[in-house]
C-alpha atoms as a PDB file:
ATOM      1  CA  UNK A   1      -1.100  41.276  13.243  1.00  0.00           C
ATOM      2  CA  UNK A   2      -2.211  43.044  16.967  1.00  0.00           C
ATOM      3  CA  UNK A   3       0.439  42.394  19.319  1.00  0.00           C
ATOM      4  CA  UNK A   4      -0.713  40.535  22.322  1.00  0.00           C
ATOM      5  CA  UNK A   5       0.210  40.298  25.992  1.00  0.00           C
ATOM      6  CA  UNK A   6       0.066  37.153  27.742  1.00  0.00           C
ATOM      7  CA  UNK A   7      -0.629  36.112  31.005  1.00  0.00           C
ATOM      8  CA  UNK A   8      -0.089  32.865  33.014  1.00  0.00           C
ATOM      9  CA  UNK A   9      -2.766  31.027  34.563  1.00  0.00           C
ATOM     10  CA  UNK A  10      -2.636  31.314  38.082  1.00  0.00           C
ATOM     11  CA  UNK A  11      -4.478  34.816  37.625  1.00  0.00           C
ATOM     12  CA  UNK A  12      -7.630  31.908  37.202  1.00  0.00           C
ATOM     13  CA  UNK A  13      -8.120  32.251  41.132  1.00  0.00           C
ATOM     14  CA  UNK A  14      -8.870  35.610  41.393  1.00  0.00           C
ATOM     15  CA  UNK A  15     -10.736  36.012  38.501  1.00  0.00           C
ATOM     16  CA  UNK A  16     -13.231  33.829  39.337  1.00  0.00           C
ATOM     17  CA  UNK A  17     -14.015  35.771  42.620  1.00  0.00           C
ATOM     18  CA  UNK A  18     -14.531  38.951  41.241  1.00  0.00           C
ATOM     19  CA  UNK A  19     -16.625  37.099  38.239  1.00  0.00           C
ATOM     20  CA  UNK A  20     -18.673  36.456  41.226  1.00  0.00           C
ATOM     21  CA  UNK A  21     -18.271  40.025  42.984  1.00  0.00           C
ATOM     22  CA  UNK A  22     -21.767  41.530  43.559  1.00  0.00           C
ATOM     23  CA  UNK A  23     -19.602  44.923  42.623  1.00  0.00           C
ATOM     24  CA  UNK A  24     -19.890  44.426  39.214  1.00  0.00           C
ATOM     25  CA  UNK A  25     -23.700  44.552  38.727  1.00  0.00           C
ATOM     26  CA  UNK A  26     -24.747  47.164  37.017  1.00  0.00           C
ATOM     27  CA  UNK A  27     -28.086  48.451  35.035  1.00  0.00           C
ATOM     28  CA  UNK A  28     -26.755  49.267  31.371  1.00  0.00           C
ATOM     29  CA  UNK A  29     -28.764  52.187  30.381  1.00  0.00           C
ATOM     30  CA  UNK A  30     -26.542  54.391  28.538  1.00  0.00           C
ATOM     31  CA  UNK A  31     -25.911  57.946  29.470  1.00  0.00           C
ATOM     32  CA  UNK A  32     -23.748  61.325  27.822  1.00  0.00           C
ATOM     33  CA  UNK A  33     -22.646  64.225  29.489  1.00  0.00           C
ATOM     34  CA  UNK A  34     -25.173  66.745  28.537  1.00  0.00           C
ATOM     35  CA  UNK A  35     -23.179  69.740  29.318  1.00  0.00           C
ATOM     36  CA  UNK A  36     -20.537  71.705  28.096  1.00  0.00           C
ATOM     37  CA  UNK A  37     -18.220  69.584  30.527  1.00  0.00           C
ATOM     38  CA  UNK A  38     -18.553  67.362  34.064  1.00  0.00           C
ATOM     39  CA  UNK A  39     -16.436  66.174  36.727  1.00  0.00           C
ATOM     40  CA  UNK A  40     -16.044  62.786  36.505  1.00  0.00           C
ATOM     41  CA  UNK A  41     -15.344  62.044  40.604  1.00  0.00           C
ATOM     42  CA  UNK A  42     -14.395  59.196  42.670  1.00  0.00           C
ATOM     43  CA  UNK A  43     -16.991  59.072  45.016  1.00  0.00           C
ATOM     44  CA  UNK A  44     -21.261  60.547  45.319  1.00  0.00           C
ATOM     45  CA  UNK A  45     -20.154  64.023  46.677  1.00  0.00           C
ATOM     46  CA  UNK A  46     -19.061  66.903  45.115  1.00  0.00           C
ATOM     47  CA  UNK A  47     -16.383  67.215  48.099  1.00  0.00           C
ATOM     48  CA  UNK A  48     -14.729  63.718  46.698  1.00  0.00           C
ATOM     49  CA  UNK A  49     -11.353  64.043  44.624  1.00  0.00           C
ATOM     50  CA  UNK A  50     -12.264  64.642  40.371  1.00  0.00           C
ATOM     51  CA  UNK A  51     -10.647  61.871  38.978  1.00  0.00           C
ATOM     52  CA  UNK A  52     -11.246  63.451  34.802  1.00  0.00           C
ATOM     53  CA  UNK A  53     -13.191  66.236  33.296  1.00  0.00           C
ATOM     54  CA  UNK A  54     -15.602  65.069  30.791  1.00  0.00           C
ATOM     55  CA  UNK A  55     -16.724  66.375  27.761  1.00  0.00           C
ATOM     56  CA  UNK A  56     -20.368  67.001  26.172  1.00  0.00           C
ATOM     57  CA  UNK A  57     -21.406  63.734  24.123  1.00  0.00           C
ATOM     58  CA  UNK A  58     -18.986  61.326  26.115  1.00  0.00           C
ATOM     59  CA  UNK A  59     -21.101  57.820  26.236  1.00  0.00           C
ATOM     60  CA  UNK A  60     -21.376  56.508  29.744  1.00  0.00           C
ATOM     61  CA  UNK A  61     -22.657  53.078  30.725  1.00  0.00           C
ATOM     62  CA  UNK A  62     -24.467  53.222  34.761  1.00  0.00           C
ATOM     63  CA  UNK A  63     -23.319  51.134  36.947  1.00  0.00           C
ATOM     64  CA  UNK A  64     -25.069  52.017  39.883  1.00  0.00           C
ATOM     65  CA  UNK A  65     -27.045  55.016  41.700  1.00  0.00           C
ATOM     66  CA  UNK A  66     -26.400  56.638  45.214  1.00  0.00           C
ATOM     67  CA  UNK A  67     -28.989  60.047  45.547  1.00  0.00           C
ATOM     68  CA  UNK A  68     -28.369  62.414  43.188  1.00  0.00           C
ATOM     69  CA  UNK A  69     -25.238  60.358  41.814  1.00  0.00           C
ATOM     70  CA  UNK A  70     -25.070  58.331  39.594  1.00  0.00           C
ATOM     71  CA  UNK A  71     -21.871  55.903  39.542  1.00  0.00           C
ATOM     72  CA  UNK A  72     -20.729  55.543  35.762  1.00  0.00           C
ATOM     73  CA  UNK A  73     -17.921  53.602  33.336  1.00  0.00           C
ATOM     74  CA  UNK A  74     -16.633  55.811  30.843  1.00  0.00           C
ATOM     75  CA  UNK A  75     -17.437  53.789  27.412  1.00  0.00           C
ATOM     76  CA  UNK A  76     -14.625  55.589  25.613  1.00  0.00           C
ATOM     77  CA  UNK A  77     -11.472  54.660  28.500  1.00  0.00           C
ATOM     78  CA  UNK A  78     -13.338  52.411  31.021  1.00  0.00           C
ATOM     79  CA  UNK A  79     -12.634  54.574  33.671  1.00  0.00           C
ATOM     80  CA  UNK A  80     -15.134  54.168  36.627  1.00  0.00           C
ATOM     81  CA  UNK A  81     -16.793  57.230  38.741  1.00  0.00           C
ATOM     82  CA  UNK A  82     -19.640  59.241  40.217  1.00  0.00           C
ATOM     83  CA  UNK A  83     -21.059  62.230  38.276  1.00  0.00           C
ATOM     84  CA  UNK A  84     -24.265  64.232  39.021  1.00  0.00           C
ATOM     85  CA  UNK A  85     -27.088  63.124  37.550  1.00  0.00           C
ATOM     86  CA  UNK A  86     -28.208  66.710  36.011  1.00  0.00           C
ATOM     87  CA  UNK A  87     -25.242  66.726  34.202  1.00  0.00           C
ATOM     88  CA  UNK A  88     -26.381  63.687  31.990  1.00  0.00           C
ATOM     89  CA  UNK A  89     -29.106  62.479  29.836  1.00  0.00           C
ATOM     90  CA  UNK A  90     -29.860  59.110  29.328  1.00  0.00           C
ATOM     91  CA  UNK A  91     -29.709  58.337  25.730  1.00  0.00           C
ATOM     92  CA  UNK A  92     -30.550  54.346  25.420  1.00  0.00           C
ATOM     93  CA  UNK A  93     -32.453  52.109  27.963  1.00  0.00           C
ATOM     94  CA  UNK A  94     -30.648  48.740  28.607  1.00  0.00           C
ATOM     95  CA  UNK A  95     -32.100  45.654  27.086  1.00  0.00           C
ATOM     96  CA  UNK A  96     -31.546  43.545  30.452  1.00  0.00           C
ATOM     97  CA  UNK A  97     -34.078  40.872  31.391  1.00  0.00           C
ATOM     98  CA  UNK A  98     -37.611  42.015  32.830  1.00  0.00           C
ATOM     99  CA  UNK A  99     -36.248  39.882  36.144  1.00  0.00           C
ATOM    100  CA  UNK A 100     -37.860  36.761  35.247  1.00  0.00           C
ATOM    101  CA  UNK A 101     -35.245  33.831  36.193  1.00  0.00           C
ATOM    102  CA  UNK A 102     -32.805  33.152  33.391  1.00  0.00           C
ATOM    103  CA  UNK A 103     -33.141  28.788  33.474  1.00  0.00           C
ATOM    104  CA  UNK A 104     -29.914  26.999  33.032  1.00  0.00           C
ATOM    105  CA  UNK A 105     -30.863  25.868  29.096  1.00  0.00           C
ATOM    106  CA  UNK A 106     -30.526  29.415  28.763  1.00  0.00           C
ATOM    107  CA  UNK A 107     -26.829  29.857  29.623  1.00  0.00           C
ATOM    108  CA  UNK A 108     -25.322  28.276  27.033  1.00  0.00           C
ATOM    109  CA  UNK A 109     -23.136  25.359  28.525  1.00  0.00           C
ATOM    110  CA  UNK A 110     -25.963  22.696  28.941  1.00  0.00           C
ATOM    111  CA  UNK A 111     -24.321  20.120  27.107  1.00  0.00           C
ATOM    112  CA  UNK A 112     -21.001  20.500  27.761  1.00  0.00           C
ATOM    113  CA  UNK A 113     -21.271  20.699  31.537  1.00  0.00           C
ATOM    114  CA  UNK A 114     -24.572  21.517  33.411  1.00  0.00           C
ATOM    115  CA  UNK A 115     -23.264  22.204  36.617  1.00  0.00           C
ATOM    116  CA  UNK A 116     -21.044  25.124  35.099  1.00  0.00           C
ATOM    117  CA  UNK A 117     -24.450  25.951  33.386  1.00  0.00           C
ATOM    118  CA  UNK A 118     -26.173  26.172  36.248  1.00  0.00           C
ATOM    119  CA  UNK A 119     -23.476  28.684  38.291  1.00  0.00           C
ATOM    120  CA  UNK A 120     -23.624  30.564  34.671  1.00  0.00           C
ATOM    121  CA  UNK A 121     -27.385  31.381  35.093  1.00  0.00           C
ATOM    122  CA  UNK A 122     -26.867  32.390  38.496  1.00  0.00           C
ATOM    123  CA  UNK A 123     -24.718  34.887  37.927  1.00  0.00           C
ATOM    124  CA  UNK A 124     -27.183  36.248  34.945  1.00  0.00           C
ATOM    125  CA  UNK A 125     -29.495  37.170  37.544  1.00  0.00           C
ATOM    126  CA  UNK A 126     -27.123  38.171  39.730  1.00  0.00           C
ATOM    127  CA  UNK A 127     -25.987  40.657  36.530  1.00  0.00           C
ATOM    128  CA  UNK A 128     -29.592  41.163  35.906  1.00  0.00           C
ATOM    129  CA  UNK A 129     -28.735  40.128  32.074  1.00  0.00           C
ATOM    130  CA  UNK A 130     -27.429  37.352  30.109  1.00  0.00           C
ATOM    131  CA  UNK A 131     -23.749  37.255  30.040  1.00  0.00           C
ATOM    132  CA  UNK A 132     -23.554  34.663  26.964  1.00  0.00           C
ATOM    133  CA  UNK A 133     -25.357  34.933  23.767  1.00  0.00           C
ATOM    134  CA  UNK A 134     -24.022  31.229  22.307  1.00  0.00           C
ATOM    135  CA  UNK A 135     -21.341  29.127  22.384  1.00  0.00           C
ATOM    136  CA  UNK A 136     -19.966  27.013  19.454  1.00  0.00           C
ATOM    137  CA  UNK A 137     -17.303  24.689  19.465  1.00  0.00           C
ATOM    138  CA  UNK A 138     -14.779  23.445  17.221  1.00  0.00           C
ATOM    139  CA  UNK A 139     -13.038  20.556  18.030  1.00  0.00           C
ATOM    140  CA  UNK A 140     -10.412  21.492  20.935  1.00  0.00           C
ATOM    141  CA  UNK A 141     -11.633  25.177  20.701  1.00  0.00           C
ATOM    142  CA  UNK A 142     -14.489  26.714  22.259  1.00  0.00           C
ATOM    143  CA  UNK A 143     -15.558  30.091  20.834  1.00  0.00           C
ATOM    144  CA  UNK A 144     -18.043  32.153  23.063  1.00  0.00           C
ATOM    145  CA  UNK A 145     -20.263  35.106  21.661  1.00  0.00           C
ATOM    146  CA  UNK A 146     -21.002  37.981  24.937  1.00  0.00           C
ATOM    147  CA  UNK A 147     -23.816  39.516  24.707  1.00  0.00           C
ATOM    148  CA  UNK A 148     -24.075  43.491  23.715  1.00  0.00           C
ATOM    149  CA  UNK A 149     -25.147  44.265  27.849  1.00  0.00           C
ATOM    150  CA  UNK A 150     -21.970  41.854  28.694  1.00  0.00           C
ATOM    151  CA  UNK A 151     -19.542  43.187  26.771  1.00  0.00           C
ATOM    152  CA  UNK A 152     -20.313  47.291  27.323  1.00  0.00           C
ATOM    153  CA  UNK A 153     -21.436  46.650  31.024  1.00  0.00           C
ATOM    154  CA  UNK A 154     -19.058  43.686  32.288  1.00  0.00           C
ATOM    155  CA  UNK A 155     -15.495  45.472  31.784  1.00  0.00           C
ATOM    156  CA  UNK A 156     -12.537  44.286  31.027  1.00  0.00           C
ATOM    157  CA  UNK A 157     -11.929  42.709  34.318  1.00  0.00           C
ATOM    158  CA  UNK A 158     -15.220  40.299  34.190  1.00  0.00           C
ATOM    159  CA  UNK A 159     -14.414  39.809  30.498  1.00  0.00           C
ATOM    160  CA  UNK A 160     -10.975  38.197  31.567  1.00  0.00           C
ATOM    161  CA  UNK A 161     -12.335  36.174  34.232  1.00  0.00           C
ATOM    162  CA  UNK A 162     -15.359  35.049  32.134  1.00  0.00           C
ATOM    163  CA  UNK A 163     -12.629  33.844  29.707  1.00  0.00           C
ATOM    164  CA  UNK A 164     -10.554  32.275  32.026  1.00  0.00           C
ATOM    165  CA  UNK A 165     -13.926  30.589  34.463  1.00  0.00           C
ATOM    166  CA  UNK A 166     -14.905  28.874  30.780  1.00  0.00           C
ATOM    167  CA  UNK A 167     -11.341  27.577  30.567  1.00  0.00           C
ATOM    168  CA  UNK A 168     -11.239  25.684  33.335  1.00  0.00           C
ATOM    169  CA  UNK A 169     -15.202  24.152  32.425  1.00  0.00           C
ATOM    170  CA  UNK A 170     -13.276  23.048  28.832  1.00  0.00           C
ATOM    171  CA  UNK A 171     -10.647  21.821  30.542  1.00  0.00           C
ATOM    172  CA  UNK A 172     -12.289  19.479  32.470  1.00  0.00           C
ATOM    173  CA  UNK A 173     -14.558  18.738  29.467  1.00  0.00           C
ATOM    174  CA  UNK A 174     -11.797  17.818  27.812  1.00  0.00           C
ATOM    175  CA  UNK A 175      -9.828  15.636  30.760  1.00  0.00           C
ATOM    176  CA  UNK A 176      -7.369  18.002  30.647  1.00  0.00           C
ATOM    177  CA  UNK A 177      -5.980  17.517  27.224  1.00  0.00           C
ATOM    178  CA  UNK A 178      -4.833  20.973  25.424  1.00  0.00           C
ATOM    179  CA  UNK A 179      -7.441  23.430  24.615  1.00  0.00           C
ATOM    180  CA  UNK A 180      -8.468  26.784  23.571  1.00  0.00           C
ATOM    181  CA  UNK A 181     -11.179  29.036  24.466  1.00  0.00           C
ATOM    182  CA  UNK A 182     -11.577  32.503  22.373  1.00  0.00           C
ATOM    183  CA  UNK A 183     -14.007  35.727  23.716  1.00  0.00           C
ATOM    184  CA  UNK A 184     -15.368  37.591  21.189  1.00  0.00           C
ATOM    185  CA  UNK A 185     -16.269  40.628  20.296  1.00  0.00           C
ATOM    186  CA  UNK A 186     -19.404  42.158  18.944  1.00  0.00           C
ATOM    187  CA  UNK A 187     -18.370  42.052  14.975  1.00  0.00           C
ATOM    188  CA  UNK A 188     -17.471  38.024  16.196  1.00  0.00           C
ATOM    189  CA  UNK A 189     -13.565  39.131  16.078  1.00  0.00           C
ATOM    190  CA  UNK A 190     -11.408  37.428  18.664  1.00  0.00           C
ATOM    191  CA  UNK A 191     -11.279  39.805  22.230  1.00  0.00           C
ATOM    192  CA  UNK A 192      -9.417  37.722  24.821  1.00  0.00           C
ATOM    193  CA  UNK A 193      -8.368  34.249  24.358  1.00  0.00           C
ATOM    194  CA  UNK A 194      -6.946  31.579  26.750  1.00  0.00           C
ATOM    195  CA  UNK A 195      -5.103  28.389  24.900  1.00  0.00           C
ATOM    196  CA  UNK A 196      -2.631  25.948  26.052  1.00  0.00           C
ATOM    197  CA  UNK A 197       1.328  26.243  24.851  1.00  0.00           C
ATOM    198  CA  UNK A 198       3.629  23.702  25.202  1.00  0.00           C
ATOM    199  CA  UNK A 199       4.884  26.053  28.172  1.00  0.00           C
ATOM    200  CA  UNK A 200       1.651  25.979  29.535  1.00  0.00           C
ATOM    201  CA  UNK A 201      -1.991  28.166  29.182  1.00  0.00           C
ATOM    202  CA  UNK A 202      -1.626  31.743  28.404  1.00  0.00           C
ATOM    203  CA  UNK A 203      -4.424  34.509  28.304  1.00  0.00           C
ATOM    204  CA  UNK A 204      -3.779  36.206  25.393  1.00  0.00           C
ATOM    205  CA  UNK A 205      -5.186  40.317  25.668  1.00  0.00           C
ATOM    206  CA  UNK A 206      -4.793  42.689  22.582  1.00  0.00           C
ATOM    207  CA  UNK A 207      -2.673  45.404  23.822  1.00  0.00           C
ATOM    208  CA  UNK A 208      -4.209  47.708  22.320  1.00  0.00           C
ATOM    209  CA  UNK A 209      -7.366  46.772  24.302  1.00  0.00           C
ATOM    210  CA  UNK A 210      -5.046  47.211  27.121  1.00  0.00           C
ATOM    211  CA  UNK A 211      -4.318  51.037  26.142  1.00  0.00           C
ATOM    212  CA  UNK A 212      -7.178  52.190  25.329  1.00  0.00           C
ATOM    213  CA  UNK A 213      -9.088  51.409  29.095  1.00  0.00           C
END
């Protein structure tokens, strides 16, 4: 069985601000390093500090573009940083939304709580792509299914404060009685979970998820 490390709920407050950082927008195409090797650096300028050297065929995911620059998250470790944009091809377009406003049936809380809904699909067009592909629940559990864009474009930071945003929503679904919510990942295996011990909630992370970003 993966180990697991937990953590207590009062991280809930901060995750929900940066789920709602504008920081963490980000276009999805999907780039690799094109030549032999780049500098991976930590700001649009090739006077700012190289924070890795990348090799040829190393998938990056854009996050955003400055110039020439283009600001990238390694796919392989996570890491985030600038690299110049001759130095990589694009190899897949992202499948994000043609900008068309995502409507709140479309989130995928509707009938559980339509408010939540509601903030959900505001932050999809805030993303610029559906975070949420379905939702299914199972008595006290909630299982939710990211979508592809989500889950290579989000991070593990929005994925953990995603999690922990829909706990609360179940929570109060629920009137507070004990319940679980489960992130998954894209072969529907269980990424990050949040469920409530008789010690209290814990957010339950794979550690080797941790190690490898």
């Amino acid at each position: 069985m993966t180990a697991h490390r937990h953590y207590k709920v009062w991280w809930l407050a901060a995750g929900l601000a940066l789920l709602a950082s504008p920081a963490l927008a980000d276009t999805g195409d999907l780039f690799q390093v094109s030549g032999e090797r780049a500098n991976l650096r930590s700001g649009p300028s090739d006077q700012t500090t190289v924070r890795n050297q990348l090799l040829q065929g190393e998938q990056l995911v854009e996050l955003r573009r400055a110039g020439n620059w283009v600001g990238v998250r390694v796919m392989r470790t996570g890491e985030e940083g600038w690299i110049y944009t001759n130095l990589v091809a694009r190899v897949q377009q992202s499948q994000l939304t043609d900008g068309a406003p995502v409507g709140p049936e479309e989130a995928g809380f509707q009938a559980l709580a339509p408010e939540f809904d509601q903030l959900m699909a505001r932050l999809d067009q805030q993303f610029g792509y559906r975070m949420v592909a379905h939702v299914q629940v199972s008595e006290a559990e909630l299982r939710v299914a990211p979508t592809r864009e989500f889950l290579i474009g989000g991070g593990r930071e929005a994925h953990i404060a995603t999690t922990l945003a829909i706990y609360q929503m179940w929570k109060n679904h629920q009137n507070g009685r004990p319940v679980a919510v489960t992130l998954l990942d894209e072969q529907g295996n269980p990424y990050i979970g949040i469920q409530d011990r008789p010690s209290g909630p814990e957010l339950i992370v794979p550690v080797s998820d941790l190690a490898s970003r």
